[in-house]
C-alpha atoms as a PDB file:
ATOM      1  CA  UNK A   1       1.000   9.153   1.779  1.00  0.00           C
ATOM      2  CA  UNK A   2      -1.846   6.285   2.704  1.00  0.00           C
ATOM      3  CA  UNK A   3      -1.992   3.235   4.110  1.00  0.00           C
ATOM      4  CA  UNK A   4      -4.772   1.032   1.971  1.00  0.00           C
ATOM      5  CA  UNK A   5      -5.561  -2.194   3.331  1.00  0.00           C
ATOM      6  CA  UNK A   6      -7.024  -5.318   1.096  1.00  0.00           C
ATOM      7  CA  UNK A   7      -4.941  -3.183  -2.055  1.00  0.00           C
ATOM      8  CA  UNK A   8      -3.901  -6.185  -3.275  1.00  0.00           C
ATOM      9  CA  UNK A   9      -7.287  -7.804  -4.692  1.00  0.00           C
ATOM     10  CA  UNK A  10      -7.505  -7.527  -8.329  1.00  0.00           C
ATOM     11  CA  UNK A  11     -10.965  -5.925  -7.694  1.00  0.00           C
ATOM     12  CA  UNK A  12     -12.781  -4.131  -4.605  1.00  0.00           C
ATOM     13  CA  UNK A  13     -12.436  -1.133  -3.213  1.00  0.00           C
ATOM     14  CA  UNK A  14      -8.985  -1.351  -1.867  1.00  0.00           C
ATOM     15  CA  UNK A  15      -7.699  -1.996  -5.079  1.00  0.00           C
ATOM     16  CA  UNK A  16      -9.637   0.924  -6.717  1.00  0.00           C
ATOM     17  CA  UNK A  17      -8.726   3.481  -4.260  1.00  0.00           C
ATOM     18  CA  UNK A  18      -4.949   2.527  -4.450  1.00  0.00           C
ATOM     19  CA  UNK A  19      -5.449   3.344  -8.314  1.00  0.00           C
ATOM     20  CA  UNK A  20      -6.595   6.298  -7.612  1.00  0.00           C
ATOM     21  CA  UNK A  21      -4.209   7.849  -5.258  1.00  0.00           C
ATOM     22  CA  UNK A  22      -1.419   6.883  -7.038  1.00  0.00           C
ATOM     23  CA  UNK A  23      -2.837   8.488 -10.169  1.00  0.00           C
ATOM     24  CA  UNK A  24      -3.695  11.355  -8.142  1.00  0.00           C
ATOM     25  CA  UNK A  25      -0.061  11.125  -7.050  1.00  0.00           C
ATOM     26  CA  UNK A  26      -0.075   9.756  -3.651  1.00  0.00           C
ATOM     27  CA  UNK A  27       3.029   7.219  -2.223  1.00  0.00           C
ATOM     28  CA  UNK A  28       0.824   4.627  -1.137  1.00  0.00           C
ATOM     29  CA  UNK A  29       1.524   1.284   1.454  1.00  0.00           C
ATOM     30  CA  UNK A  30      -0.455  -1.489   0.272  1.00  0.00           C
ATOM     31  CA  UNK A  31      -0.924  -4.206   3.054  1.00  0.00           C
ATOM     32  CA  UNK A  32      -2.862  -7.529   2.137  1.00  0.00           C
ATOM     33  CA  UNK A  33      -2.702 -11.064   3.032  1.00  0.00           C
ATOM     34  CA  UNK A  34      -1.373 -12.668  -1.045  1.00  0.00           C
ATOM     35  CA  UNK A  35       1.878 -12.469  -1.662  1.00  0.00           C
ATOM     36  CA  UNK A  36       1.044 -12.820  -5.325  1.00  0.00           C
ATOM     37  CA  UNK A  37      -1.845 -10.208  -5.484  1.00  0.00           C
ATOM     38  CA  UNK A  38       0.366  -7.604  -3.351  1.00  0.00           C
ATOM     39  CA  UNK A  39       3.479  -8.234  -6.120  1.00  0.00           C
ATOM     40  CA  UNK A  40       1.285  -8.386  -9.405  1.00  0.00           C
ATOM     41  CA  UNK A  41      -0.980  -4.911  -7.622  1.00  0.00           C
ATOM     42  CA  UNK A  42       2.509  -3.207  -7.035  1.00  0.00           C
ATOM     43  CA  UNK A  43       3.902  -3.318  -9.908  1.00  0.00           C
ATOM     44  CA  UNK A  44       0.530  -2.501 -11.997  1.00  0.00           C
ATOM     45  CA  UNK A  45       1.010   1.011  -9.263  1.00  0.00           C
ATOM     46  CA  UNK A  46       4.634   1.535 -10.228  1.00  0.00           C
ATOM     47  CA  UNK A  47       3.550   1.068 -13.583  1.00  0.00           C
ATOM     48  CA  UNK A  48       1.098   4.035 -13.436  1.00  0.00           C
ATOM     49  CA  UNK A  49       2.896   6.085 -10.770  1.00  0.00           C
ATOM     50  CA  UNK A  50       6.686   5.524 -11.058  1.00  0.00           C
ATOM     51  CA  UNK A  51       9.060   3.694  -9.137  1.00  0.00           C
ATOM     52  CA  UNK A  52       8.452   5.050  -5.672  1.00  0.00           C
ATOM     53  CA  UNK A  53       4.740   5.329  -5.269  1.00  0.00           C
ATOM     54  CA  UNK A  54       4.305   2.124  -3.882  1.00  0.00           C
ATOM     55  CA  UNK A  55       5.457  -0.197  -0.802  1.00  0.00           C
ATOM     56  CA  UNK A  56       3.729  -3.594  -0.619  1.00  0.00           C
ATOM     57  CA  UNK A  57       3.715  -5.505   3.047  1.00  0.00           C
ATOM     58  CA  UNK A  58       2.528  -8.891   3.567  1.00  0.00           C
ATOM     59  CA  UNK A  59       0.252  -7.858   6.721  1.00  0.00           C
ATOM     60  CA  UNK A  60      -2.396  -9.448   9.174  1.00  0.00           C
ATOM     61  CA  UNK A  61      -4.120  -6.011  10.861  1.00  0.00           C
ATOM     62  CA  UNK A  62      -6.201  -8.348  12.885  1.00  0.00           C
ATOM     63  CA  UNK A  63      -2.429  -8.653  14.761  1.00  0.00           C
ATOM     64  CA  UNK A  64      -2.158  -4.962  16.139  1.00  0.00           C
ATOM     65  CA  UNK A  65       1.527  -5.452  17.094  1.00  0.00           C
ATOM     66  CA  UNK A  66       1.545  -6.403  13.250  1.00  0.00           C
ATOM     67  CA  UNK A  67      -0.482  -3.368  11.883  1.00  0.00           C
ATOM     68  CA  UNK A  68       1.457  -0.823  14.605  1.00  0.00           C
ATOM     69  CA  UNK A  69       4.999  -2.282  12.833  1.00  0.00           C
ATOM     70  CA  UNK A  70       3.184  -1.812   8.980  1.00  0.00           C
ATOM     71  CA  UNK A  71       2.195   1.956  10.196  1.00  0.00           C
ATOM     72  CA  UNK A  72       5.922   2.386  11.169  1.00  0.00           C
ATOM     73  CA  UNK A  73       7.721   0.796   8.402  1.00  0.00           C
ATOM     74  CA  UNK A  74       5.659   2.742   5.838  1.00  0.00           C
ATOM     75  CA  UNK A  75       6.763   6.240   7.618  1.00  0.00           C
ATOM     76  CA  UNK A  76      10.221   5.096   7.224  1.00  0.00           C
ATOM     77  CA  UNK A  77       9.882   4.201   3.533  1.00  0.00           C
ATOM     78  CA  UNK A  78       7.030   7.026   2.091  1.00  0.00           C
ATOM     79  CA  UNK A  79       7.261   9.885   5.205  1.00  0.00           C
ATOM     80  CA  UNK A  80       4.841  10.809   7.611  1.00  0.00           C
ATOM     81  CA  UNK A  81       3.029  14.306   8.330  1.00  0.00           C
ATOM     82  CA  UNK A  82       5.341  16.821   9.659  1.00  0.00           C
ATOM     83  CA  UNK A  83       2.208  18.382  11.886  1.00  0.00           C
END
């Protein structure tokens, strides 16, 4: 599981390392500020990594009450680390 922030740009490195954890198999949370980036970059993951692999959020981490509720809602959707 990973938490990529900026994942929604069609190009940058947020976008490019959400590609490639998803391809490498990861469930990843992609938080950005566009609505219509984060829904057109989520389904361009699901189409690569299946149905499950991705959670979008609509996210301001410059709000930490805001980025502490995005960590917890993404261990409640993709799991968390057990250690």
């Amino acid at each position: 599981m990973a938490i990529i922030t900026g994942a929604a740009s069609p190009i940058g490195l947020g976008h490019a390392m959400t590609v490639a954890l998803v391809r490498a198999g990861a469930r990843v949370a992609l938080l950005d500020v566009n609505d219509a980036w984060l829904a057109q970059s989520a389904a361009e993951m699901r189409a690569i990594g299946g149905e499950g692999c991705a959670l979008s959020m609509r996210v301001d981490i410059t709000d930490p009450a805001a980025a502490e509720q995005a960590v917890r809602q993404t261990i409640a959707a993709l799991g968390g680390c057990t250690s």
